[in-house]
Structures are given as structure tokens and as C-alpha cells.
N, C-alpha and C. Protein backbone atom coordinates (compact mmCIF):
# COMPACT_ATOMS: atom_id res chain seq x y z
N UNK A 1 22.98 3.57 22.57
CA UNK A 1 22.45 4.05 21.30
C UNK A 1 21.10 4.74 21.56
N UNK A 2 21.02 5.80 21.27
CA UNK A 2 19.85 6.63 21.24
C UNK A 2 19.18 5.98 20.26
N UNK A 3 17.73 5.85 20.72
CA UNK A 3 16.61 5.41 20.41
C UNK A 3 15.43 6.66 19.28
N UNK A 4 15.01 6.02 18.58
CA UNK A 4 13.70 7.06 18.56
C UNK A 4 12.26 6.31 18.38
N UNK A 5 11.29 6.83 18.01
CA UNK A 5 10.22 6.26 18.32
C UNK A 5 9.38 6.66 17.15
N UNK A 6 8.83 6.21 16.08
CA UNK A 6 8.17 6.52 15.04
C UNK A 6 6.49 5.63 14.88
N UNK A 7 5.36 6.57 14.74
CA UNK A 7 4.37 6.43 14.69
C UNK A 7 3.63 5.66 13.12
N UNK A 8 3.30 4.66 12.86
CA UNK A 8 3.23 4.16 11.89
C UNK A 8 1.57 3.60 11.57
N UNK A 9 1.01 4.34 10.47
CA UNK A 9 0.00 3.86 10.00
C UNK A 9 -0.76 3.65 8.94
N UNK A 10 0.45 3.26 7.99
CA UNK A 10 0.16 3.15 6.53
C UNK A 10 1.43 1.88 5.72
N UNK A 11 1.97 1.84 5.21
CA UNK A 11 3.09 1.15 4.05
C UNK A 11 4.06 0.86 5.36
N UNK A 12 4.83 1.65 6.13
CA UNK A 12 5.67 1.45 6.89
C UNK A 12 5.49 0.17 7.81
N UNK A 13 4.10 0.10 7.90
CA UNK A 13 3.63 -1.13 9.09
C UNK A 13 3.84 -2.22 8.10
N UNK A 14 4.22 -2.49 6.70
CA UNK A 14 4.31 -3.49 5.72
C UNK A 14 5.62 -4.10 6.07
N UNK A 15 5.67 -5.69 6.47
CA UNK A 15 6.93 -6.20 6.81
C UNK A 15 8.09 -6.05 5.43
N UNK A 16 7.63 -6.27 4.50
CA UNK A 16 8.27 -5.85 2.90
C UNK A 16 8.59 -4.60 3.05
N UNK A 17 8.21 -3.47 3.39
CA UNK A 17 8.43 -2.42 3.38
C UNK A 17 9.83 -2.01 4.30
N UNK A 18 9.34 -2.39 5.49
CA UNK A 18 10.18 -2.60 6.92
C UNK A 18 11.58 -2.54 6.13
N UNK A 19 11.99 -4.05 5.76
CA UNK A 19 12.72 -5.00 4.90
C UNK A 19 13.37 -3.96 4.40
N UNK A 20 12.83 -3.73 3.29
CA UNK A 20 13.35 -2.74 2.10
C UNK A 20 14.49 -1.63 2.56
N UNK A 21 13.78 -1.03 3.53
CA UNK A 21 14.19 0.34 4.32
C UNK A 21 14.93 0.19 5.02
N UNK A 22 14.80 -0.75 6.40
CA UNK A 22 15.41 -0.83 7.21
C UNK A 22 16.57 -1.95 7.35
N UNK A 23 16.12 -2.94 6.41
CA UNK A 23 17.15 -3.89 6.66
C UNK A 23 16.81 -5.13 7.31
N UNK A 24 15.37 -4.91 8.68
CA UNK A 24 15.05 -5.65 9.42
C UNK A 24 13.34 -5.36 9.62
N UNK A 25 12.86 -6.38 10.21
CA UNK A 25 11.89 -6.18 10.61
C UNK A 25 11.62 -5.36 11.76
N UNK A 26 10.65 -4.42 12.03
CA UNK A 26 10.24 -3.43 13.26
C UNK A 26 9.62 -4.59 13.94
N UNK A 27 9.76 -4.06 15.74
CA UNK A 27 8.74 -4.24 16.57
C UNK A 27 7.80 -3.19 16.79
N UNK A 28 7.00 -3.73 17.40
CA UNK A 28 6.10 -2.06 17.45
C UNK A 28 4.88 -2.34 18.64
N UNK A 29 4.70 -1.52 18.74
CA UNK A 29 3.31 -1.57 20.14
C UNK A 29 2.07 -0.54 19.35
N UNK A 30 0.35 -1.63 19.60
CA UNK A 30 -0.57 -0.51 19.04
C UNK A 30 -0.57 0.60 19.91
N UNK A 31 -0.95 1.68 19.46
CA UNK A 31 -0.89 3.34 19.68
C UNK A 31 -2.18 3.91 18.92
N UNK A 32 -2.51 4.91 19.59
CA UNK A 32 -3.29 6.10 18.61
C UNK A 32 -3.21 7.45 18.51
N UNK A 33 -3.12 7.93 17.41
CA UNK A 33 -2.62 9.27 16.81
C UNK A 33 -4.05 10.28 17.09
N UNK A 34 -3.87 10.77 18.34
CA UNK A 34 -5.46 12.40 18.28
C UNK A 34 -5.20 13.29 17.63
N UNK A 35 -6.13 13.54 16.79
CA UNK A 35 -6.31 15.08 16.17
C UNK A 35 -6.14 15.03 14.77
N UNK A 36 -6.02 13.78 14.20
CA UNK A 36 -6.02 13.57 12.76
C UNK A 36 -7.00 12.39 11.98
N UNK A 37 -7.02 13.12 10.43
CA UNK A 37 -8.05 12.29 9.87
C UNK A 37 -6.83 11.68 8.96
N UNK A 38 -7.55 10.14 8.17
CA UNK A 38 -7.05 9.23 7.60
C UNK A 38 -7.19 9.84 5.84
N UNK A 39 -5.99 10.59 5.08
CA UNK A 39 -7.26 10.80 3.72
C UNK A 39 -5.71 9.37 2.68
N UNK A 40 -5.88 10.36 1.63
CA UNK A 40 -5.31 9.53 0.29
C UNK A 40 -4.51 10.16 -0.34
N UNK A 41 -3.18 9.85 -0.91
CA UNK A 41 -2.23 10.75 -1.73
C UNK A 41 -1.67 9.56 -3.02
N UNK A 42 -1.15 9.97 -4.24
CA UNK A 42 -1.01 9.36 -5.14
C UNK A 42 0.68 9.70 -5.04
N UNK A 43 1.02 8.66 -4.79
CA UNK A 43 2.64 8.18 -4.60
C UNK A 43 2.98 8.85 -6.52
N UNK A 44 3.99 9.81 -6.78
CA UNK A 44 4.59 9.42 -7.80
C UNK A 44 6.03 8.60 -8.01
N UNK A 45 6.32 8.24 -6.90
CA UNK A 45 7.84 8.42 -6.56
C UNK A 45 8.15 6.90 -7.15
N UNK A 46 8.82 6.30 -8.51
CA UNK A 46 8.26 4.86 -8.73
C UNK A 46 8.98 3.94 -7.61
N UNK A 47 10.25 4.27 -6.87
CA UNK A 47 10.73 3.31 -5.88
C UNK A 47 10.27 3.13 -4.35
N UNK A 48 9.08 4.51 -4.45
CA UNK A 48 8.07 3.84 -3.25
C UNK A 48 7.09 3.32 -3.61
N UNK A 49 6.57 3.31 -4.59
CA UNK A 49 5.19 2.60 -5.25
C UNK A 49 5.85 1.08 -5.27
N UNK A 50 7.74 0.94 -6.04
CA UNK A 50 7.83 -0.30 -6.11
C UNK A 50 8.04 -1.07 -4.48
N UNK A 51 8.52 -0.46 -4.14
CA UNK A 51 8.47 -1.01 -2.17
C UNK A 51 7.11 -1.32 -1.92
N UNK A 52 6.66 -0.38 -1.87
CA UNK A 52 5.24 -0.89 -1.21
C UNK A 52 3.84 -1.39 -1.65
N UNK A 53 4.17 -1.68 -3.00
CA UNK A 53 3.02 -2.23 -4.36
C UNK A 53 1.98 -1.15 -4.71
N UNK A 54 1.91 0.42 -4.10
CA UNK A 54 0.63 0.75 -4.17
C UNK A 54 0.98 2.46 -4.22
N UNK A 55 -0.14 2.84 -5.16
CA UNK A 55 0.48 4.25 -5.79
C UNK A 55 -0.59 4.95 -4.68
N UNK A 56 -1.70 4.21 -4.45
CA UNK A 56 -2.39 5.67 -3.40
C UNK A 56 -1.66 4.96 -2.07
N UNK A 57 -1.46 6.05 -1.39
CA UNK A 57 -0.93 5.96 0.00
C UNK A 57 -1.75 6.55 0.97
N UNK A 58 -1.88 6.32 2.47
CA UNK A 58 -2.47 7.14 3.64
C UNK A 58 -1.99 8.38 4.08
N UNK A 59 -2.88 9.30 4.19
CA UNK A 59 -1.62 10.67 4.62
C UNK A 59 -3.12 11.47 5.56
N UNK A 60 -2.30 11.58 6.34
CA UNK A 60 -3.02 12.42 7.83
C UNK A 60 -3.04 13.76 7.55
N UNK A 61 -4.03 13.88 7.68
CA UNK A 61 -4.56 15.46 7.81
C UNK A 61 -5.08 15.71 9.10
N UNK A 62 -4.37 17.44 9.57
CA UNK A 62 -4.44 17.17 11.23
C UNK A 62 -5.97 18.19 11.21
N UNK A 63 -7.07 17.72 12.05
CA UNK A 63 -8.05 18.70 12.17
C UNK A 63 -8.37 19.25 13.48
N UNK A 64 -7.15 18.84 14.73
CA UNK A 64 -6.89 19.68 16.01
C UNK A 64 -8.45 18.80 16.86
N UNK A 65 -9.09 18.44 16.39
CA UNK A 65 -9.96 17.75 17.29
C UNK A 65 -9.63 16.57 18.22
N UNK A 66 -9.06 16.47 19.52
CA UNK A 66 -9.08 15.15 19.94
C UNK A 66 -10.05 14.00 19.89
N UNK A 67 -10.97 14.19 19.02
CA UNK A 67 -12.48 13.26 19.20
C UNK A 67 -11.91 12.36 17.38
N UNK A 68 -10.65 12.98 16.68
CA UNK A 68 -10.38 12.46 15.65
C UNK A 68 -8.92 11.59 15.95
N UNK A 69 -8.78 10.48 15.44
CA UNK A 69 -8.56 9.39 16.08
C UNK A 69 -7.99 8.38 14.92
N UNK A 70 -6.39 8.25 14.68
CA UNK A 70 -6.16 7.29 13.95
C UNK A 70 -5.32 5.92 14.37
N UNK A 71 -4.97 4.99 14.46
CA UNK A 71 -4.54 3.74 15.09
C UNK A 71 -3.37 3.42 13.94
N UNK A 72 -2.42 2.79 15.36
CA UNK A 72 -1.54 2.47 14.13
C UNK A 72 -0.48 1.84 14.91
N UNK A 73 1.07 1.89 14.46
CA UNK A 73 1.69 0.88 15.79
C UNK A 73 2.97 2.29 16.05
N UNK A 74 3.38 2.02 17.32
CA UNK A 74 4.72 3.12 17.39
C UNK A 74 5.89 2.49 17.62
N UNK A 75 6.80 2.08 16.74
CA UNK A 75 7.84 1.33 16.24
C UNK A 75 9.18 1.98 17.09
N UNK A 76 10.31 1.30 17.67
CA UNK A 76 11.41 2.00 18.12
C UNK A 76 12.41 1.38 16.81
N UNK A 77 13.49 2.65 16.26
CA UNK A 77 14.09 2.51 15.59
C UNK A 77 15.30 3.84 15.76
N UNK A 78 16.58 2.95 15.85
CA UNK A 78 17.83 4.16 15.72
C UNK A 78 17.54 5.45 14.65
N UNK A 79 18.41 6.58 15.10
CA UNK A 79 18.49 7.26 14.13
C UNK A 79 18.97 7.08 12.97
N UNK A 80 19.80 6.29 12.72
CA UNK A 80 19.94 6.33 10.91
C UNK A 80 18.40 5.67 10.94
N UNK A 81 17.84 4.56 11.48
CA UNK A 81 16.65 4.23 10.86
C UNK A 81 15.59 5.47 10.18
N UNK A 82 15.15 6.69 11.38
CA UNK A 82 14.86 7.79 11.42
C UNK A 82 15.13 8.64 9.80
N UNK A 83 16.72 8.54 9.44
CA UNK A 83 16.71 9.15 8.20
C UNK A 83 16.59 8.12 7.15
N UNK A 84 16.52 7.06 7.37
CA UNK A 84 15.95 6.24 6.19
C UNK A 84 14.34 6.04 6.24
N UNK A 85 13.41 6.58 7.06
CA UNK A 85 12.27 7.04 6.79
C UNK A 85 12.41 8.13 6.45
N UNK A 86 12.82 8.99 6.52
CA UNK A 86 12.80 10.48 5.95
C UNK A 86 13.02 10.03 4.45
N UNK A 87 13.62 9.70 3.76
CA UNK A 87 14.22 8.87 2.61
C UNK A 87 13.05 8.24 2.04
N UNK A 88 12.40 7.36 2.78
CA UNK A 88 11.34 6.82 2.11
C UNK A 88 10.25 7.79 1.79
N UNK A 89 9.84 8.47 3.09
CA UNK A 89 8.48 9.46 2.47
C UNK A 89 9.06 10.37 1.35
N UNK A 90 8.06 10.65 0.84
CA UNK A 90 7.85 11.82 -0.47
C UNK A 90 7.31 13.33 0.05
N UNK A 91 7.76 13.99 -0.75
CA UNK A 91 7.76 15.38 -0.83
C UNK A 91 6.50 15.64 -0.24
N UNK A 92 4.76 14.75 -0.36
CA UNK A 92 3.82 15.16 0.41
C UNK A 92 3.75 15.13 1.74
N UNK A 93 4.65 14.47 2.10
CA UNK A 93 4.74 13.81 4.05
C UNK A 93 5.45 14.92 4.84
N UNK A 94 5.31 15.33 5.73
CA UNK A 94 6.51 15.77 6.71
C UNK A 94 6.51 15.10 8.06
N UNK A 95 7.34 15.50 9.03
CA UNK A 95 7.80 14.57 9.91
C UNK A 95 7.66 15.51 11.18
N UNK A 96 6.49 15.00 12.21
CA UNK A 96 5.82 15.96 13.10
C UNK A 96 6.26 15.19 14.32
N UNK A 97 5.76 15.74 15.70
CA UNK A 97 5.59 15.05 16.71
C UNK A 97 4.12 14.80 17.16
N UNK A 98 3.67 13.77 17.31
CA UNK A 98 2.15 13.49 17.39
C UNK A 98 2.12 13.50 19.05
N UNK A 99 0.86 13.17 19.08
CA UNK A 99 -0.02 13.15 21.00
C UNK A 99 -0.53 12.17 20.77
N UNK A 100 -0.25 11.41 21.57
CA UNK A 100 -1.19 10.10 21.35
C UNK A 100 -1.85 9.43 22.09
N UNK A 101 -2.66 8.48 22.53
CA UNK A 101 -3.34 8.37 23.85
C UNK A 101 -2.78 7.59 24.55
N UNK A 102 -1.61 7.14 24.46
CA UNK A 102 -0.90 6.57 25.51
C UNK A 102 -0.11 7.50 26.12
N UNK A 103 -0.08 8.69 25.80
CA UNK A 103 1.12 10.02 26.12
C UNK A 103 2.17 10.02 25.64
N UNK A 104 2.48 8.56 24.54
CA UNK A 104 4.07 8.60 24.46
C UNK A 104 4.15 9.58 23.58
N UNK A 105 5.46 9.62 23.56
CA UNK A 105 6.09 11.02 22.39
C UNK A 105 6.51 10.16 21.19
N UNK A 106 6.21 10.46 20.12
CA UNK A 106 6.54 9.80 18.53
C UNK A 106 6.50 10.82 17.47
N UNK A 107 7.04 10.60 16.66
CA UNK A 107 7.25 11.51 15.59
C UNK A 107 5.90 10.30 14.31
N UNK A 108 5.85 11.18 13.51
CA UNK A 108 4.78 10.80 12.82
C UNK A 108 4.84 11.41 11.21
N UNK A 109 4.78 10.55 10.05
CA UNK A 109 4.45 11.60 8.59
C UNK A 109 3.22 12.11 8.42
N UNK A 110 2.92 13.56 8.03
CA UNK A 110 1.65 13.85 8.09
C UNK A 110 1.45 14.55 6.61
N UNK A 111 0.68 15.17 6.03
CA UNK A 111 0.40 15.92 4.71
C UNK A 111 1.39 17.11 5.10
N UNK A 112 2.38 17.39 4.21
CA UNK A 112 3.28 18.62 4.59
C UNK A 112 2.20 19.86 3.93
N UNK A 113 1.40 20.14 3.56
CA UNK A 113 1.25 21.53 3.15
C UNK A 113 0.04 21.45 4.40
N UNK A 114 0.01 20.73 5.15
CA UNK A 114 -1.04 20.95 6.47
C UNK A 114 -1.07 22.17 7.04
């Protein structure tokens, strides 16, 4: 089974959340995301607000600086997992490949009009 690898640093790292989405709980290893800042987005979507209790959410904005620096865990999860995060984020997120300082390769949600 092909694997993938998803970068997590907001609601997704929520074991409730996990749950909801996936079915199961993630493992995950800490990681850090270069070249992005931490800002705020207002969830309208009411069945992610109800998953994850909380209408502002974290959303990365990339500012290309490696000296900018966000932490978070990088979770392995199958591809259907993969499109049931796609599923969960909202229309503000898109789904990038990040650099991270361990070198691994992860995909990541970031502000889509970035």
C-alpha cells in the first residue's frame, strides 16, 4: 500500500479530529515547515467547525524566507486518507508540497489564494 505523508499543524493534530476523518488515530513524528508564517482564517464550513470545536483555524502563509519556521507533526496516512483530508479542508486551504528541516517530502494545507 502506497503510503503518503501529510504535514500537520493545526485541527488535524486533534485526536477528535483524527477520529472524525480518518476513522483512527494518526501517528506522527515532530517536523518543521520553512518558509511559512502561522496567520488565522474563519472556518464557515459548520461540519468543520463541528469536528474541530473552533471557527478560527491556522492557515500558513508562505513568505519564501527559510528563517520563517512553523512546527508541527508529519503524519503517514494512505491515500484515501489523503482525500479525506482534502474533504476536510475548506475552500481557503490548498494542498502543497512543503521543505522541511528534516528534508522529508510532505504535502501540507496552506492559504490557497497564496
Amino acid at each position: 500500500m502506497n503510503m503518503e505523508k501529510l504535514f500537520s499543524y493545526g485541527t488535524l493534530r486533534q485526536e477528535n479530529v483524527q477520529i472524525e476523518t480518518f476513522g483512527r488515530k494518526l501517528i506522527g513524528s515532530a517536523d518543521t515547515l520553512l518558509g511559512y508564517v502561522i496567520g488565522e482564517v474563519l472556518i464557515k464550513d459548520p461540519d468543520v467547525v463541528q469536528k474541530s470545536g473552533k471557527e478560527i483555524h491556522p492557515i500558513l502563509k508562505h513568505t519564501g524566507n527559510p528563517e520563517d519556521k512553523v512546527e508541527g507533526k508529519i503524519f503517514e496516512i494512505t491515500e484515501k486518507e489523503l482525500r479525506q483530508a482534502d474533504e476536510y479542508e475548506v475552500d481557503e486551504y490548498k494542498r502543497v508540497s512543503g521543505n522541511f528541516l528534516s528534508g522529508c517530502d510532505a504535502w501540507v494545507y496552506v492559504e490557497s489564494d497564496d
